[in-house]
PDB file of N, CA and C in Angstrom:
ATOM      1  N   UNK A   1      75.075  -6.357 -47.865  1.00  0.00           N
ATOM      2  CA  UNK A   1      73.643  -6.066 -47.650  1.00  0.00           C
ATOM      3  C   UNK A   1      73.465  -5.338 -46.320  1.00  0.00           C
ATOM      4  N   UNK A   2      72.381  -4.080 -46.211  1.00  0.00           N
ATOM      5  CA  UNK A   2      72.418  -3.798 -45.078  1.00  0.00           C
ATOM      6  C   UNK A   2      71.394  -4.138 -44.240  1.00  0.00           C
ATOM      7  N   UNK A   3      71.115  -3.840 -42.791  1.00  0.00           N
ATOM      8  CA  UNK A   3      70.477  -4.412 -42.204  1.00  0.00           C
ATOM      9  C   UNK A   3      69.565  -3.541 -41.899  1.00  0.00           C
ATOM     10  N   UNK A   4      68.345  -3.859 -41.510  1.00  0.00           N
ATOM     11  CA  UNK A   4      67.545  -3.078 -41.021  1.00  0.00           C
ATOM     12  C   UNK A   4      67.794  -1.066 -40.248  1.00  0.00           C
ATOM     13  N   UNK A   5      68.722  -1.610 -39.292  1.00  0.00           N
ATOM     14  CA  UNK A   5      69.410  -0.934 -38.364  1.00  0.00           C
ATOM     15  C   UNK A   5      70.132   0.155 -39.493  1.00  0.00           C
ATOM     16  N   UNK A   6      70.888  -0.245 -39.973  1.00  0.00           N
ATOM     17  CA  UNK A   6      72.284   0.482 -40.722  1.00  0.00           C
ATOM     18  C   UNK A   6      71.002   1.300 -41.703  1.00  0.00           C
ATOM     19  N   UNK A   7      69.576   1.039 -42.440  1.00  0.00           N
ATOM     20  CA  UNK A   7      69.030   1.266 -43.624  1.00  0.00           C
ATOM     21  C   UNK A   7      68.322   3.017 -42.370  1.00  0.00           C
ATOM     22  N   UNK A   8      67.652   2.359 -41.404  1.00  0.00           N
ATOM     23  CA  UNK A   8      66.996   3.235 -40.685  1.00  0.00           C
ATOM     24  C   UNK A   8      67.847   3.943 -39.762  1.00  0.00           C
ATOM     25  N   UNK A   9      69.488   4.151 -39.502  1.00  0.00           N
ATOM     26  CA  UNK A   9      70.131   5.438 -39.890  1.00  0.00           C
ATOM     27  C   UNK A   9      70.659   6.023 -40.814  1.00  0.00           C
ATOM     28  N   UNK A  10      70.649   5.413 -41.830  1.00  0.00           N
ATOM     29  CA  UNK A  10      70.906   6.041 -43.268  1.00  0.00           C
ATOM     30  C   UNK A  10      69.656   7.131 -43.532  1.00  0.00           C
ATOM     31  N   UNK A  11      68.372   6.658 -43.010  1.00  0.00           N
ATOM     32  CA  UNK A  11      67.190   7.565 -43.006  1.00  0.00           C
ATOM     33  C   UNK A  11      67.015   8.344 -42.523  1.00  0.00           C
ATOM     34  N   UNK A  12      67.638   8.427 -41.460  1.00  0.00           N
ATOM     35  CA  UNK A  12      67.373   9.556 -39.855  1.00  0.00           C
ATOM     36  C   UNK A  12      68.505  10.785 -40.137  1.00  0.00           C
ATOM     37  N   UNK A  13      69.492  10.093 -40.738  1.00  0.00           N
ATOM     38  CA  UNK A  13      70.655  11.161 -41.096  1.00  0.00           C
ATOM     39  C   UNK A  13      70.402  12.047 -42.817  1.00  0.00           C
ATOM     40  N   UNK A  14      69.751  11.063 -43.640  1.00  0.00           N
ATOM     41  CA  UNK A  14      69.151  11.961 -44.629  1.00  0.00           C
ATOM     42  C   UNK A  14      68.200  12.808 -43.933  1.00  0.00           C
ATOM     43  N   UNK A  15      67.280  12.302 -43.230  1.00  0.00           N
ATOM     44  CA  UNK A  15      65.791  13.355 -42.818  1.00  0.00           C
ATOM     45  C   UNK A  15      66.521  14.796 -41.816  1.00  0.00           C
ATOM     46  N   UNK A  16      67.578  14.404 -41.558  1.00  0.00           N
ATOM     47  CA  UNK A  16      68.567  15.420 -40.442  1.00  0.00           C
ATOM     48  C   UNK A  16      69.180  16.448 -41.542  1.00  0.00           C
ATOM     49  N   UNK A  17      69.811  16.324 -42.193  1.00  0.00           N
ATOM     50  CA  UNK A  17      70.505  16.863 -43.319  1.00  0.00           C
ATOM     51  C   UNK A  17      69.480  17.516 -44.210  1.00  0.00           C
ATOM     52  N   UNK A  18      68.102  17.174 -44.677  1.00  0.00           N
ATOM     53  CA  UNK A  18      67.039  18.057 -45.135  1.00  0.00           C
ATOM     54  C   UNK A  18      66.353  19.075 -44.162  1.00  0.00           C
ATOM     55  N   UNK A  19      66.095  18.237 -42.946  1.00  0.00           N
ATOM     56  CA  UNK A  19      66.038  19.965 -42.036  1.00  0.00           C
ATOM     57  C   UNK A  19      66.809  20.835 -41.832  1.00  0.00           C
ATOM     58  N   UNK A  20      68.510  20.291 -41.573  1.00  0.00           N
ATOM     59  CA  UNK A  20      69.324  21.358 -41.751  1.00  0.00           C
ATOM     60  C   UNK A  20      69.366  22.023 -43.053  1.00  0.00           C
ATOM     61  N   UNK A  21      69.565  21.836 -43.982  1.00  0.00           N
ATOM     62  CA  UNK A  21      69.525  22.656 -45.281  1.00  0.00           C
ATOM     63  C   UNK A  21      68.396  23.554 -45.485  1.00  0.00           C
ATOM     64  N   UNK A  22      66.948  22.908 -44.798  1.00  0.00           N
ATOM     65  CA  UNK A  22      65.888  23.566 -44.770  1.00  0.00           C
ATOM     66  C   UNK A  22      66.291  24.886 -43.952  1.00  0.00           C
ATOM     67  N   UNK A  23      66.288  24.801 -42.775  1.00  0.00           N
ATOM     68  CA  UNK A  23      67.018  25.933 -41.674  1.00  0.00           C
ATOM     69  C   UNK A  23      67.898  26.781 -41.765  1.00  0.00           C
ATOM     70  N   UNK A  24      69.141  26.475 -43.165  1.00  0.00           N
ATOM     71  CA  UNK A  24      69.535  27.130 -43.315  1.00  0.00           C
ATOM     72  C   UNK A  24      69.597  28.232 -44.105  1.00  0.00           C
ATOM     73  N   UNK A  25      68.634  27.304 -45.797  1.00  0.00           N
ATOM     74  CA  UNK A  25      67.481  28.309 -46.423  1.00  0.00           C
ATOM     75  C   UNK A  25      66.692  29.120 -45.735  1.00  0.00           C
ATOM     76  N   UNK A  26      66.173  28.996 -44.516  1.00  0.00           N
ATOM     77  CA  UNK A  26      65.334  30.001 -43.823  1.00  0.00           C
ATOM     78  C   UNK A  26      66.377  31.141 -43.667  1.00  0.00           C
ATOM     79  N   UNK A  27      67.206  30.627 -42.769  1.00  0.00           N
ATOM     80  CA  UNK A  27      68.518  31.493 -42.344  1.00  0.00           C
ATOM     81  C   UNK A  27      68.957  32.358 -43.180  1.00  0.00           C
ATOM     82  N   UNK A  28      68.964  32.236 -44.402  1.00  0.00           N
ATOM     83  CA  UNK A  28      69.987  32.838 -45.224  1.00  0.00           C
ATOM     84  C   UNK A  28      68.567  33.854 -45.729  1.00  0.00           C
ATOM     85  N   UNK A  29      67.109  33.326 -45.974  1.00  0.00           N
ATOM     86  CA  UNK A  29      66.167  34.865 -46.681  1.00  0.00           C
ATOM     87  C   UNK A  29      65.716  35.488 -45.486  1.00  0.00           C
ATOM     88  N   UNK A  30      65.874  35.220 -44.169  1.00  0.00           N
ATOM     89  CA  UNK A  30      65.729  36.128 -43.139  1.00  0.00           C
ATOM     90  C   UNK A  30      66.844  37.109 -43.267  1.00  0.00           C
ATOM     91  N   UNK A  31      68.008  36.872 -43.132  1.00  0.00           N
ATOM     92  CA  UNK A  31      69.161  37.662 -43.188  1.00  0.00           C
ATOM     93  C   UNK A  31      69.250  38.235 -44.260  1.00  0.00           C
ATOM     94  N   UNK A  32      68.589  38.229 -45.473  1.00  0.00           N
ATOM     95  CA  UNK A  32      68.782  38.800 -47.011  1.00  0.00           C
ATOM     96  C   UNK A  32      67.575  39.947 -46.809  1.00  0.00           C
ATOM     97  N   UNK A  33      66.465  39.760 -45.752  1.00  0.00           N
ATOM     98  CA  UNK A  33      65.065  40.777 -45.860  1.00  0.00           C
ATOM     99  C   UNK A  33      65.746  41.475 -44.459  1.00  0.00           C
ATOM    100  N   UNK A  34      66.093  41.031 -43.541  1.00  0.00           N
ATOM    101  CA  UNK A  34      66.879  41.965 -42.308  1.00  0.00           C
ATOM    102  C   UNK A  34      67.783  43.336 -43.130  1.00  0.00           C
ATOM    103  N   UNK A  35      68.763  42.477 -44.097  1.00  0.00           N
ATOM    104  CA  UNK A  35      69.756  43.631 -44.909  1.00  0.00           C
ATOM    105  C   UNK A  35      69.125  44.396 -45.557  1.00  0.00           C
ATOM    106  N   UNK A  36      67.809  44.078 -46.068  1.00  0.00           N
ATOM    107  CA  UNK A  36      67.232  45.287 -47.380  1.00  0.00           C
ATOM    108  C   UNK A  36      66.591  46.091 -46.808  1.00  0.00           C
ATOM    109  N   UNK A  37      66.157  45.386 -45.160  1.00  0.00           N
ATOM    110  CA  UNK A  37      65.810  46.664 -44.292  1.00  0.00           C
ATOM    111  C   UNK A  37      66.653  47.954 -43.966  1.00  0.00           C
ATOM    112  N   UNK A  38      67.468  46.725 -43.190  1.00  0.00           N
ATOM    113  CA  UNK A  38      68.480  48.137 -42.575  1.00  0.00           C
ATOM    114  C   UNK A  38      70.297  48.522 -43.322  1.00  0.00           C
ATOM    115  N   UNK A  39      70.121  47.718 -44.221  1.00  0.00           N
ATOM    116  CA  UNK A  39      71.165  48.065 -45.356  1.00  0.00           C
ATOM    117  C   UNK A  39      71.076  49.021 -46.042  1.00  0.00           C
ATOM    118  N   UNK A  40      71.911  50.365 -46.156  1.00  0.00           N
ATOM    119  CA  UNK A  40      71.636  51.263 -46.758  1.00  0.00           C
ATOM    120  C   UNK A  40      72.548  51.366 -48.136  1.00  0.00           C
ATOM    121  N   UNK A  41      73.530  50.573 -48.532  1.00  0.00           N
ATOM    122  CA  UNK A  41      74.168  50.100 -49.350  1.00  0.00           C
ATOM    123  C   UNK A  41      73.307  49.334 -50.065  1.00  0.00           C
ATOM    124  N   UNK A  42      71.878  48.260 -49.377  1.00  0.00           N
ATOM    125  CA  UNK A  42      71.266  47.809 -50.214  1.00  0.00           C
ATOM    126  C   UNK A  42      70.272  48.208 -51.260  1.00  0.00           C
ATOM    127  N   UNK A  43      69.850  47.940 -52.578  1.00  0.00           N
ATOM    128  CA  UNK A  43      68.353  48.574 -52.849  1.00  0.00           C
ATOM    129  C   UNK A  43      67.358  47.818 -52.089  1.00  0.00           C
ATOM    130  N   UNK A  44      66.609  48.223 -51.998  1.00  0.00           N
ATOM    131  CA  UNK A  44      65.488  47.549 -51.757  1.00  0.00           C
ATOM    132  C   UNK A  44      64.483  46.367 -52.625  1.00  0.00           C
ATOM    133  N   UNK A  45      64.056  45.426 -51.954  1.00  0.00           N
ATOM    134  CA  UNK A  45      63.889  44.609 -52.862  1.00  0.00           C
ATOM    135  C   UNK A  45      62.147  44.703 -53.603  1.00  0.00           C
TER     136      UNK A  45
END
């Protein structure tokens, strides 16, 4: 059984791990609209 303690970092490290994934979804369609700018290999979107 866990304890209080052990339940409310199990929480803090899920809520950590959804902002990172969040941040990195940002990360990745900033860098996908940066390339269709100045990518000339890219089409445009």
């Amino acid at each position: 059984e866990l304890g209080g303690h052990e339940v409310g970092n199990m929480l803090t490290l899920k809520a950590n791990e959804k902002h990172q994934i969040k941040q990195w979804l940002l990360g990745q369609r900033y860098l996908s609209k940066n390339q269709a700018k100045v990518g000339p290999s890219k089409d445009p979107v």
